[in-house]
N, C-alpha and C. Protein backbone atom coordinates (compact mmCIF):
# COMPACT_ATOMS: atom_id res chain seq x y z
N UNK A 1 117.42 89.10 138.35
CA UNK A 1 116.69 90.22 137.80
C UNK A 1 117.48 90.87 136.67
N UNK A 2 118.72 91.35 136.75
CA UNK A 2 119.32 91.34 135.74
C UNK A 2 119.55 90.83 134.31
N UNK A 3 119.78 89.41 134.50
CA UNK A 3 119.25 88.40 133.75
C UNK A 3 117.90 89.01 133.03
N UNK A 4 117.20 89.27 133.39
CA UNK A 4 115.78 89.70 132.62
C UNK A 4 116.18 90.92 132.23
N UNK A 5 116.12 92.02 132.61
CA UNK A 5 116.73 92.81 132.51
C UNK A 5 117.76 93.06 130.96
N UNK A 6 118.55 92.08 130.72
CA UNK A 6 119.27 92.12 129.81
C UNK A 6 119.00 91.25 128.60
N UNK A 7 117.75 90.74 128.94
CA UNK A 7 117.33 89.84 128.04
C UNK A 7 116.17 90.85 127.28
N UNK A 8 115.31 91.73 128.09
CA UNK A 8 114.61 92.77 127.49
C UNK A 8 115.29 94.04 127.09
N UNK A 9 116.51 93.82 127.01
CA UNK A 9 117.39 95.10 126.08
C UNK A 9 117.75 94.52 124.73
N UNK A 10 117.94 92.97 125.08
CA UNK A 10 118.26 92.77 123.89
C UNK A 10 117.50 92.70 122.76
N UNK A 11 116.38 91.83 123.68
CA UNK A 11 115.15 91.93 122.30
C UNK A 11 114.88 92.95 121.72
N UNK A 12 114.75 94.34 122.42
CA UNK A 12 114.39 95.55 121.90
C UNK A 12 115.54 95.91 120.75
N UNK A 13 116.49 95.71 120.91
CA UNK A 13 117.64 96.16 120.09
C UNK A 13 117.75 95.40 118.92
N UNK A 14 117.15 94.01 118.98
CA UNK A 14 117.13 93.12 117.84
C UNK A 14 116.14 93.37 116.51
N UNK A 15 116.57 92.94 115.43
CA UNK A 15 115.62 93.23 114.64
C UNK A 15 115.03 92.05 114.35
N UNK A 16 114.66 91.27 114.70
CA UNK A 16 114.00 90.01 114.37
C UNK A 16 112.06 90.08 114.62
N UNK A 17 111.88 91.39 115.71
CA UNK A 17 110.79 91.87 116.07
C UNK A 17 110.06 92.01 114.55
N UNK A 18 110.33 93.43 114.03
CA UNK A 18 110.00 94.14 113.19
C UNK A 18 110.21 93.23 111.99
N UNK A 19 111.09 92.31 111.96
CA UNK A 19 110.96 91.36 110.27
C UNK A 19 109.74 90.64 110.76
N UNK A 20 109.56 89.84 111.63
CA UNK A 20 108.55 89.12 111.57
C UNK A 20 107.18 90.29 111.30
N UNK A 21 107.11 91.09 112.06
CA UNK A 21 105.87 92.02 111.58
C UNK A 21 105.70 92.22 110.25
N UNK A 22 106.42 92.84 109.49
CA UNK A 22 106.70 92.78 107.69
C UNK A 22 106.55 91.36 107.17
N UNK A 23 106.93 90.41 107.34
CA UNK A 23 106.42 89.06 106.99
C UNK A 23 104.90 88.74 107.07
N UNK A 24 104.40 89.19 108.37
CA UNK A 24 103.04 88.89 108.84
C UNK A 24 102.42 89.21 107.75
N UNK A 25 102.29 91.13 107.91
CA UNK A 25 102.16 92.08 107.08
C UNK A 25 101.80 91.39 105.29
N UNK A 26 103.03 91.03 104.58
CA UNK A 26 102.84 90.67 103.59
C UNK A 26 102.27 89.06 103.22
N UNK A 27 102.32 88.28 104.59
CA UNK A 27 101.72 87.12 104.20
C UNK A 27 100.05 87.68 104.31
N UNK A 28 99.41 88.08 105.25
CA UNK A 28 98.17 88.88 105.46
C UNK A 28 97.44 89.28 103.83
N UNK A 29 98.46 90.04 103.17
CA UNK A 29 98.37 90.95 101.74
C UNK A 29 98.17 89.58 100.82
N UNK A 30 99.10 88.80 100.76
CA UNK A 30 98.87 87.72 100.01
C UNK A 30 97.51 86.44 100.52
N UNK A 31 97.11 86.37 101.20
CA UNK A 31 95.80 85.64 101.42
C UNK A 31 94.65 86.79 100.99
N UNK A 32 94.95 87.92 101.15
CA UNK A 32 93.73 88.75 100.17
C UNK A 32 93.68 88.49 99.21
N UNK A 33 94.62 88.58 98.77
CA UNK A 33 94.83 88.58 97.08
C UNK A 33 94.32 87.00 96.40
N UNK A 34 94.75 86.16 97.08
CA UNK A 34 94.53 84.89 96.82
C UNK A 34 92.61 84.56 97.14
N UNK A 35 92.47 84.52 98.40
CA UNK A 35 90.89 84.96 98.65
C UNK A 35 89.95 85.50 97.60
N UNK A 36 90.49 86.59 97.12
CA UNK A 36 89.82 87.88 95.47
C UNK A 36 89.92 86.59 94.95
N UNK A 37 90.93 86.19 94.30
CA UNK A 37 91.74 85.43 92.93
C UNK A 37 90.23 84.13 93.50
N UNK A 38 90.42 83.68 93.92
CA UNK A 38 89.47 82.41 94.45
C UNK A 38 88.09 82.82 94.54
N UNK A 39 87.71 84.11 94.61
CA UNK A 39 85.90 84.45 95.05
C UNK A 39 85.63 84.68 93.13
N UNK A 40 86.72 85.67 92.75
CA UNK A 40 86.36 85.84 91.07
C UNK A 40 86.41 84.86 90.14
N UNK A 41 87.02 83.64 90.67
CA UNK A 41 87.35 82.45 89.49
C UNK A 41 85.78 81.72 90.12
N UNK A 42 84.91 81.39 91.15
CA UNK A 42 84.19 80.87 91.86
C UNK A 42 82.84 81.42 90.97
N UNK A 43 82.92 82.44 90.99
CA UNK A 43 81.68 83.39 90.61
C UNK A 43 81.42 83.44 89.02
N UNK A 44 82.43 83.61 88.57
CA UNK A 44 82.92 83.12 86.92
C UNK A 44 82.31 81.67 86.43
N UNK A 45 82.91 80.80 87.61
CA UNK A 45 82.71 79.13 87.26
C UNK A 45 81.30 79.15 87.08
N UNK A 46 80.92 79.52 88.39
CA UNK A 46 78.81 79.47 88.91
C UNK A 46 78.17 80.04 87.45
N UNK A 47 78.86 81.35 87.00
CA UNK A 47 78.26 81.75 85.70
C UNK A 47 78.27 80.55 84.74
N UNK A 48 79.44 80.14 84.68
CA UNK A 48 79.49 79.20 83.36
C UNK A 48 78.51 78.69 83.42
N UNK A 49 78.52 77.57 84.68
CA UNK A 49 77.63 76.45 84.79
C UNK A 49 76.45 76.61 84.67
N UNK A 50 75.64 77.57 85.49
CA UNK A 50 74.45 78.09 84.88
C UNK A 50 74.26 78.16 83.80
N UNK A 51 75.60 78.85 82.75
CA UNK A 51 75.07 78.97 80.97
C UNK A 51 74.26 77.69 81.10
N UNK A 52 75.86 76.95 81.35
CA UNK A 52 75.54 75.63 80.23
C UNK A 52 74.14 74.97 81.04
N UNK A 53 73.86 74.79 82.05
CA UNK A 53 72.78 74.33 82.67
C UNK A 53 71.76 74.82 81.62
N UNK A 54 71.53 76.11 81.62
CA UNK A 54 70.05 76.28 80.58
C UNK A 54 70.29 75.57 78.91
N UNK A 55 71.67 75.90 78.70
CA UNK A 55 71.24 75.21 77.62
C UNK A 55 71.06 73.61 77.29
N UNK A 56 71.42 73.12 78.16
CA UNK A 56 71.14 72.02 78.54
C UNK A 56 68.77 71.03 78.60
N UNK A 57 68.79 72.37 79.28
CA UNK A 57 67.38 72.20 79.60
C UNK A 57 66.03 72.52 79.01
């Protein structure tokens, strides 16, 4: 029991908790950003193609 015990003091005392959260955190931020970057270049393209589709037709 101890054994456990001293294994849940340590974790608490460690900072390896809280970096991984901040990592999460900013990987999370960066798939938004990338997601936007990917829906506005998508929506842009569809415009093009449409131009050129009519003038095409």
């Amino acid at each position: 029991m101890t054994k456990f015990a001293n294994s849940i003091k340590k974790f608490l005392k460690s900072e390896d908790g809280p970096t991984a959260v901040e990592y999460a955190v900013m990987l999370a931020l960066i798939i938004v950003v990338c997601l936007a970057a990917v829906s506005a270049v998508g929506s842009n393209a569809n415009a093009r193609f449409n131009k050129v589709s009519s003038y095409l037709t």
